[in-house]
Structures are given as C-alpha cells and as structure tokens.
PDB file of N, CA and C in Angstrom:
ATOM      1  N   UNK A   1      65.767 -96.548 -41.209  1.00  0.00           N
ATOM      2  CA  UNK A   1      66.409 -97.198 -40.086  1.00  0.00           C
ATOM      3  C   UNK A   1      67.916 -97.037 -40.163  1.00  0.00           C
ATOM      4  N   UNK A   2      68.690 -97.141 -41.259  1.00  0.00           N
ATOM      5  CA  UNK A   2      70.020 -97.084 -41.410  1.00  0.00           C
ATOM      6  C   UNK A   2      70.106 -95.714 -41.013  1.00  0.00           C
ATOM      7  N   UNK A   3      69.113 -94.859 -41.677  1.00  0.00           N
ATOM      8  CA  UNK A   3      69.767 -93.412 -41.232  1.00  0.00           C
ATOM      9  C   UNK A   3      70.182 -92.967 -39.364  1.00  0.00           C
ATOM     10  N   UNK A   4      69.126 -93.375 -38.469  1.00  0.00           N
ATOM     11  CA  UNK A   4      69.042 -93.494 -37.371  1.00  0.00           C
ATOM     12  C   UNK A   4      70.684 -94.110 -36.734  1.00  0.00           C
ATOM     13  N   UNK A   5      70.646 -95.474 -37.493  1.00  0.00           N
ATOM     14  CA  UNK A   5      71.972 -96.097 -36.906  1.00  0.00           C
ATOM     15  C   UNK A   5      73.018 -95.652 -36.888  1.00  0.00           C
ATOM     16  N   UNK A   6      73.535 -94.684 -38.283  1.00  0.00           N
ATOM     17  CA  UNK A   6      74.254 -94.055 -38.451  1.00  0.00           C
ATOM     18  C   UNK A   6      74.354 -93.259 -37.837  1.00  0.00           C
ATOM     19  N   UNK A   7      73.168 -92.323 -37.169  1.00  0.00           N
ATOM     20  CA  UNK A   7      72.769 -91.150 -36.390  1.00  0.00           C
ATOM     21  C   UNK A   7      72.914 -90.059 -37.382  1.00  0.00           C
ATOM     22  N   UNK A   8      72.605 -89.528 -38.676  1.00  0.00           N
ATOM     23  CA  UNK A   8      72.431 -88.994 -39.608  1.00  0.00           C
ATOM     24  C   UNK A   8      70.788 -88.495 -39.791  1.00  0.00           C
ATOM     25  N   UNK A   9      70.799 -87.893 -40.289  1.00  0.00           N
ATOM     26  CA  UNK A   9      69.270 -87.302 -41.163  1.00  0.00           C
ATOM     27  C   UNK A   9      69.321 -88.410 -42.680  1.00  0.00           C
ATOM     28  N   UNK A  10      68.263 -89.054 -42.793  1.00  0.00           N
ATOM     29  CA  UNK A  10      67.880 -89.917 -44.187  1.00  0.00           C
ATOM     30  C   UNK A  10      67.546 -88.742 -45.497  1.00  0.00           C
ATOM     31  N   UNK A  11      67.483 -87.402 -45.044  1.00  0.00           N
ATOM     32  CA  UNK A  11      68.380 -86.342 -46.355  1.00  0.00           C
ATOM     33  C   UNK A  11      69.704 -86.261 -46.606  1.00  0.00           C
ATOM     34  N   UNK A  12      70.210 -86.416 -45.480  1.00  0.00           N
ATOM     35  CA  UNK A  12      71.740 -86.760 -45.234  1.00  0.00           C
ATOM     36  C   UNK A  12      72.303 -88.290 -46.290  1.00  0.00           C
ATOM     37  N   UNK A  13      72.039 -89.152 -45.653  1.00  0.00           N
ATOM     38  CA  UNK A  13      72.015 -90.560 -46.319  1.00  0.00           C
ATOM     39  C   UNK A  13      72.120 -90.376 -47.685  1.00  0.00           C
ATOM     40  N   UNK A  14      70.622 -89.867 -48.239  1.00  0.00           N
ATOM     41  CA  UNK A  14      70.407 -89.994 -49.348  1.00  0.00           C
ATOM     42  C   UNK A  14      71.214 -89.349 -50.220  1.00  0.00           C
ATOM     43  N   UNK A  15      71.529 -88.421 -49.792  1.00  0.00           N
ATOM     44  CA  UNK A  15      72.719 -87.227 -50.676  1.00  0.00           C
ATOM     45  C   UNK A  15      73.907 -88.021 -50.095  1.00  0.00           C
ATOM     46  N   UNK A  16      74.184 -88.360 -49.716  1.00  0.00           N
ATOM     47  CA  UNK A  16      75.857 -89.716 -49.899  1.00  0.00           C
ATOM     48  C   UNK A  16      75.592 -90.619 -50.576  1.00  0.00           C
ATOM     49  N   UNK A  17      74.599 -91.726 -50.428  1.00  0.00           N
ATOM     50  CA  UNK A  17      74.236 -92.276 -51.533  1.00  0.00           C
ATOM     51  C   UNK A  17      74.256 -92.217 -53.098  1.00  0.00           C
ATOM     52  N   UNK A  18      73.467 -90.431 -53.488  1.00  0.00           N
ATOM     53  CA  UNK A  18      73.706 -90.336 -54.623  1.00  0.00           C
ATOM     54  C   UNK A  18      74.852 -89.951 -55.011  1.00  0.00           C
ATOM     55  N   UNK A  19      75.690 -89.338 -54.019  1.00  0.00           N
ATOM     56  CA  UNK A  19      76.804 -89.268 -54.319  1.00  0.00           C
ATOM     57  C   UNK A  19      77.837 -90.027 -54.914  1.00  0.00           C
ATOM     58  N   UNK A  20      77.868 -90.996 -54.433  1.00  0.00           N
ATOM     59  CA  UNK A  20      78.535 -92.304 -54.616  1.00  0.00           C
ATOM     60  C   UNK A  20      77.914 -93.539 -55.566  1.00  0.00           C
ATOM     61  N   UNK A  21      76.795 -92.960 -56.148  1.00  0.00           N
ATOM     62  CA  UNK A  21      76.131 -93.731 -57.009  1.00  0.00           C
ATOM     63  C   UNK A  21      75.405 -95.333 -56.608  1.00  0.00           C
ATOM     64  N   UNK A  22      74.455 -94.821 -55.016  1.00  0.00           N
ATOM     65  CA  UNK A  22      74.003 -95.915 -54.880  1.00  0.00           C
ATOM     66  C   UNK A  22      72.452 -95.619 -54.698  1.00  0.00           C
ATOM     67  N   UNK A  23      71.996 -95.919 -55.778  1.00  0.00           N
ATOM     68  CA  UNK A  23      70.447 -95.593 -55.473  1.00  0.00           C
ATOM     69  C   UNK A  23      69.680 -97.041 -56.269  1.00  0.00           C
ATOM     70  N   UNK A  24      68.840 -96.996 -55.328  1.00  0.00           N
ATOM     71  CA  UNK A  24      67.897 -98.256 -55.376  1.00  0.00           C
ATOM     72  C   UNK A  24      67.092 -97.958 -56.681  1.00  0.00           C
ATOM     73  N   UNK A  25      67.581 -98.221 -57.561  1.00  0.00           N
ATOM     74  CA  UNK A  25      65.851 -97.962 -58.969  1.00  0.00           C
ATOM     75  C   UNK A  25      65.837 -99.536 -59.802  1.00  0.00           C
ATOM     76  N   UNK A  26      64.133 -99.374 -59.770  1.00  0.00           N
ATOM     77  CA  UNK A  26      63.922-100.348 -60.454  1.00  0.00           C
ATOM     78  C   UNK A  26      63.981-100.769 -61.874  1.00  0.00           C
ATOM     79  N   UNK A  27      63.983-101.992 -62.248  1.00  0.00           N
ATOM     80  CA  UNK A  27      63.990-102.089 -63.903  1.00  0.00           C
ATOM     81  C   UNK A  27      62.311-101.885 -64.157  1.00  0.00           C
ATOM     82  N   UNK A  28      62.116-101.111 -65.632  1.00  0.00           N
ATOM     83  CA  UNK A  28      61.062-100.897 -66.268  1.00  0.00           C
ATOM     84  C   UNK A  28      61.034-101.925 -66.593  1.00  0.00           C
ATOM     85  N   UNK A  29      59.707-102.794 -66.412  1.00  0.00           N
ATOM     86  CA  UNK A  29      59.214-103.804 -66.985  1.00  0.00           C
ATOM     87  C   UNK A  29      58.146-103.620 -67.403  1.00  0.00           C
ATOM     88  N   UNK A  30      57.325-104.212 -68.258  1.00  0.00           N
ATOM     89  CA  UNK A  30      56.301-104.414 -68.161  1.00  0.00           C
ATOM     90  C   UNK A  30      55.808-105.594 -67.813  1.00  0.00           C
ATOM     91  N   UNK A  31      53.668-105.703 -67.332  1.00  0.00           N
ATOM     92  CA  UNK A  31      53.253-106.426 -66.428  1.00  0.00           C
ATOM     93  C   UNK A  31      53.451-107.711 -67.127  1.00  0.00           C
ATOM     94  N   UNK A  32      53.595-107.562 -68.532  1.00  0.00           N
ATOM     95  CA  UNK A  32      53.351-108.497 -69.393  1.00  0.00           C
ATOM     96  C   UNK A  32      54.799-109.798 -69.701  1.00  0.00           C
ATOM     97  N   UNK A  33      55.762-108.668 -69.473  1.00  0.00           N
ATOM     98  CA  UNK A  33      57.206-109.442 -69.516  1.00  0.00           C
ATOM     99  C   UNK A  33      57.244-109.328 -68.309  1.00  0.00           C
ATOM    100  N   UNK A  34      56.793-109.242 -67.112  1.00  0.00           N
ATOM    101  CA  UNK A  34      57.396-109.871 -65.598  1.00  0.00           C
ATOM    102  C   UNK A  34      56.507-111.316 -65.697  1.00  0.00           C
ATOM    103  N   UNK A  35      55.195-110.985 -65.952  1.00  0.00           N
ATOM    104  CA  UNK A  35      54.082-112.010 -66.016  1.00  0.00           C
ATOM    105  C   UNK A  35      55.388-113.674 -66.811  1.00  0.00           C
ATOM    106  N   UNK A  36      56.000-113.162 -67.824  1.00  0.00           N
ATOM    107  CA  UNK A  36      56.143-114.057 -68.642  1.00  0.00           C
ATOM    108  C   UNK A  36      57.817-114.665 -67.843  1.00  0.00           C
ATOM    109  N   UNK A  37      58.311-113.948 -66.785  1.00  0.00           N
ATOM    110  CA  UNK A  37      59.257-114.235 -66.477  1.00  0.00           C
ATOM    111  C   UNK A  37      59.519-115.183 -64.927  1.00  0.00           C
ATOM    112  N   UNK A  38      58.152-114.539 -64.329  1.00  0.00           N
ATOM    113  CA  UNK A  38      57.482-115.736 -63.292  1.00  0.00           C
ATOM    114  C   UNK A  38      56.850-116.622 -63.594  1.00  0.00           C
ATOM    115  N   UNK A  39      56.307-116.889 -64.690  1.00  0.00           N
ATOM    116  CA  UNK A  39      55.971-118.205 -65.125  1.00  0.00           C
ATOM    117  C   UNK A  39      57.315-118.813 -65.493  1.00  0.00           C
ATOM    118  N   UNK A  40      57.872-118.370 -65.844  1.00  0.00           N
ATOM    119  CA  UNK A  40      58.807-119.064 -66.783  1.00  0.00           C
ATOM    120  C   UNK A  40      59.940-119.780 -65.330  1.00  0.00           C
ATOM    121  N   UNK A  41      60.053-119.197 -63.865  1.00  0.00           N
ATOM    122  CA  UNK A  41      60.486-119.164 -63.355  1.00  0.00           C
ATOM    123  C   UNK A  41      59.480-120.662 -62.257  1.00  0.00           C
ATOM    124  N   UNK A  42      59.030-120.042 -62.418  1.00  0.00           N
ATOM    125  CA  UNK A  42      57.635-121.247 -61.791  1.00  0.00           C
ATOM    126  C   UNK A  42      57.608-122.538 -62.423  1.00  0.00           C
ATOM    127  N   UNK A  43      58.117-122.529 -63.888  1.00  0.00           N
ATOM    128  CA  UNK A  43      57.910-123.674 -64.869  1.00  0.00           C
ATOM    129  C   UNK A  43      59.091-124.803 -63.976  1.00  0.00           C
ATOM    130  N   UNK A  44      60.439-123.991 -63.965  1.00  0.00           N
ATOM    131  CA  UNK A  44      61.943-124.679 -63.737  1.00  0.00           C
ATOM    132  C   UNK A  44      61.701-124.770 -61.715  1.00  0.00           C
ATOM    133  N   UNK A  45      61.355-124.070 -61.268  1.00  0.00           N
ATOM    134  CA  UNK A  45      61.273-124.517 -59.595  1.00  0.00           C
ATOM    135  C   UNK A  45      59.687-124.491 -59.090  1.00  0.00           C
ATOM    136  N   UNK A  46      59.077-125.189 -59.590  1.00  0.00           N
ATOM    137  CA  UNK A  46      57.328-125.159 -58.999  1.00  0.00           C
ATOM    138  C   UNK A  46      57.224-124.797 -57.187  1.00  0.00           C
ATOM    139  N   UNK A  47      58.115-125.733 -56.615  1.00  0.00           N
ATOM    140  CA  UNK A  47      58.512-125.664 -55.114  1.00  0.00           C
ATOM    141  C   UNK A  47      58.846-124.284 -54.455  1.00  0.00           C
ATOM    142  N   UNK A  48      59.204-123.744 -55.029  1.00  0.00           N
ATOM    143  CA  UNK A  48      60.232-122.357 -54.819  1.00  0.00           C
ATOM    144  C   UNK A  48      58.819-121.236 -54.485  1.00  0.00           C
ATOM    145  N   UNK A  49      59.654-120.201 -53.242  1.00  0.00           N
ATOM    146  CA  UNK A  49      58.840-119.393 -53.004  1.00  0.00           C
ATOM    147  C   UNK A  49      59.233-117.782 -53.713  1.00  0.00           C
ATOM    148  N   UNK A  50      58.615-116.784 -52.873  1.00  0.00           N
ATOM    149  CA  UNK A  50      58.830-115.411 -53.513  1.00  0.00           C
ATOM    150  C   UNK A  50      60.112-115.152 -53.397  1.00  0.00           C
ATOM    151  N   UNK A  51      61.049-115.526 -52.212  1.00  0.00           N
ATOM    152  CA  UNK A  51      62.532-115.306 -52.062  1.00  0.00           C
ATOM    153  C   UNK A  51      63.449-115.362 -53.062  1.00  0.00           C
ATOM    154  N   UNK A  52      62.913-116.940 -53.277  1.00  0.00           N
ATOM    155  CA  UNK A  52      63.818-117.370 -54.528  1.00  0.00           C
ATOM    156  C   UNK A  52      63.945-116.693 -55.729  1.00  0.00           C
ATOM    157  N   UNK A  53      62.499-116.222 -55.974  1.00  0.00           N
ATOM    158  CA  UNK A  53      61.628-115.699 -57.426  1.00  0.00           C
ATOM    159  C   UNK A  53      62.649-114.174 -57.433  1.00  0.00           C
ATOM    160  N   UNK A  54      62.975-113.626 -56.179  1.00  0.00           N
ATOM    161  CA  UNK A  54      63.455-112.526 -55.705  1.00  0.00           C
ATOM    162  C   UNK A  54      65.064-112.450 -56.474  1.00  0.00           C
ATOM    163  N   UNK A  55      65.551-113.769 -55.974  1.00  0.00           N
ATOM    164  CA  UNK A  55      66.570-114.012 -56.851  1.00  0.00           C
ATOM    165  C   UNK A  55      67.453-114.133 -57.768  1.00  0.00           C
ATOM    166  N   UNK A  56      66.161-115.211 -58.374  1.00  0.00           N
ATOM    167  CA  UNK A  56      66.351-115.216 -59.770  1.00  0.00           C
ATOM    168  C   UNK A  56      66.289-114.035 -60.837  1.00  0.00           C
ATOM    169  N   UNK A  57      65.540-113.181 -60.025  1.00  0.00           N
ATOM    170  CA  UNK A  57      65.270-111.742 -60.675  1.00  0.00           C
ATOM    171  C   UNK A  57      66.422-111.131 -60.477  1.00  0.00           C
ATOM    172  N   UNK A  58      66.887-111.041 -59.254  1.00  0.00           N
ATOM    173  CA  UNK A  58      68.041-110.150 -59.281  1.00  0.00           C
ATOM    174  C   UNK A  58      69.440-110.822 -59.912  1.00  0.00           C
ATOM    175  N   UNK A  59      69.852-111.963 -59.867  1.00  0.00           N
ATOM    176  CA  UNK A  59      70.298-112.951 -60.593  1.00  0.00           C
ATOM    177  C   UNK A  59      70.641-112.346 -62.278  1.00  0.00           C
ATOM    178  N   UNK A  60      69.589-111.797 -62.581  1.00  0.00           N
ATOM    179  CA  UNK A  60      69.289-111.502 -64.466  1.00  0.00           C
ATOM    180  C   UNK A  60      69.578-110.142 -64.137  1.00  0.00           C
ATOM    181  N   UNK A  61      70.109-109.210 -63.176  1.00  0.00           N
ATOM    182  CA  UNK A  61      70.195-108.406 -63.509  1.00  0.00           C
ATOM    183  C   UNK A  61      68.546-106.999 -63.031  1.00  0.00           C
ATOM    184  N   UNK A  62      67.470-107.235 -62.958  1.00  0.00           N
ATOM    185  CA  UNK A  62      66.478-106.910 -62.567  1.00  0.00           C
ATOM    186  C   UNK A  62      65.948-106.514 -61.101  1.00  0.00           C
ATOM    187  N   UNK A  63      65.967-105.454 -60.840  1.00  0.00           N
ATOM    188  CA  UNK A  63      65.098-105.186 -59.546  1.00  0.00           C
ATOM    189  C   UNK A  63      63.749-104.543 -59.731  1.00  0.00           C
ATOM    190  N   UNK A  64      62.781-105.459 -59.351  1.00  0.00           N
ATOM    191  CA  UNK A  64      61.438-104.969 -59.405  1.00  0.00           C
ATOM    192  C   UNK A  64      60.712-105.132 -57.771  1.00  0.00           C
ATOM    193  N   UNK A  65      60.049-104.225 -57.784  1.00  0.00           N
ATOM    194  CA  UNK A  65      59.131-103.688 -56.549  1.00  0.00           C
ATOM    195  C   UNK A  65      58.154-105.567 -55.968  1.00  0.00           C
ATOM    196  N   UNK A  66      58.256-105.102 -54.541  1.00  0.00           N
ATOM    197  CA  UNK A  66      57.418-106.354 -54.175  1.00  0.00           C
ATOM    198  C   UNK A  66      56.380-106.884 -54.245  1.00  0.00           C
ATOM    199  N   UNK A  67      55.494-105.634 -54.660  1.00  0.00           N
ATOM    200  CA  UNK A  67      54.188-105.613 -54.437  1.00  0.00           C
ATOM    201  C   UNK A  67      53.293-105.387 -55.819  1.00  0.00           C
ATOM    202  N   UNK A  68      53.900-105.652 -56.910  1.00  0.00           N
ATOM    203  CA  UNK A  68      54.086-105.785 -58.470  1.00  0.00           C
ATOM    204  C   UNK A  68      53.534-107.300 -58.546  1.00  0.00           C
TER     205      UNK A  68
END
C-alpha cells in the first residue's frame, strides 16, 4: 500500500529501504521463550489484550510475527 501512495513499484520501496537500513526482521525466538514471555506478560496485566502484549514485546526490544 505505501508503495502505491508513493506511486513507486514495492521493488522500488524495498531497495530504498534497504538502502537506508530499514527492513522489518524479526527476533529469533524460540516457541519456548516467547511461550515463557507471554505468560510472564499475562502474569503482570491479566486484563490486557494482544496490542498491549504487542508492546511490551516491542518495548524489550523484540519483533515477532502475529500469527506465532
């Protein structure tokens, strides 16, 4: 969609992006230390939804996929 707005090709985009050192990658986790980091996250806000959880993740430094 950004590429469009821009009115660019999203091959285009992407090669400025890496150019400039902005590329979306995730942290390697494993299932076992995310497992232990949404609980742990669940323990301190029970109330709190995926947004938040989204947060707190990125918060620490971490970007992991949504559907993980």
């Amino acid at each position: 969609q950004l590429a469009d707005i821009l009115g660019v090709s999203r091959p285009t985009l992407m090669k400025h992006f890496k150019a400039h050192g902005v590329l979306h990658k995730f942290t390697n986790l494993s299932r076992t230390e995310l497992d232990a980091l949404v609980n742990h996250f669940r323990e301190k806000k029970p109330n709190s939804g995926l947004r938040y959880l989204i947060g707190f993740l990125r918060k620490h430094g971490l970007r992991v996929q949504k559907c993980r």
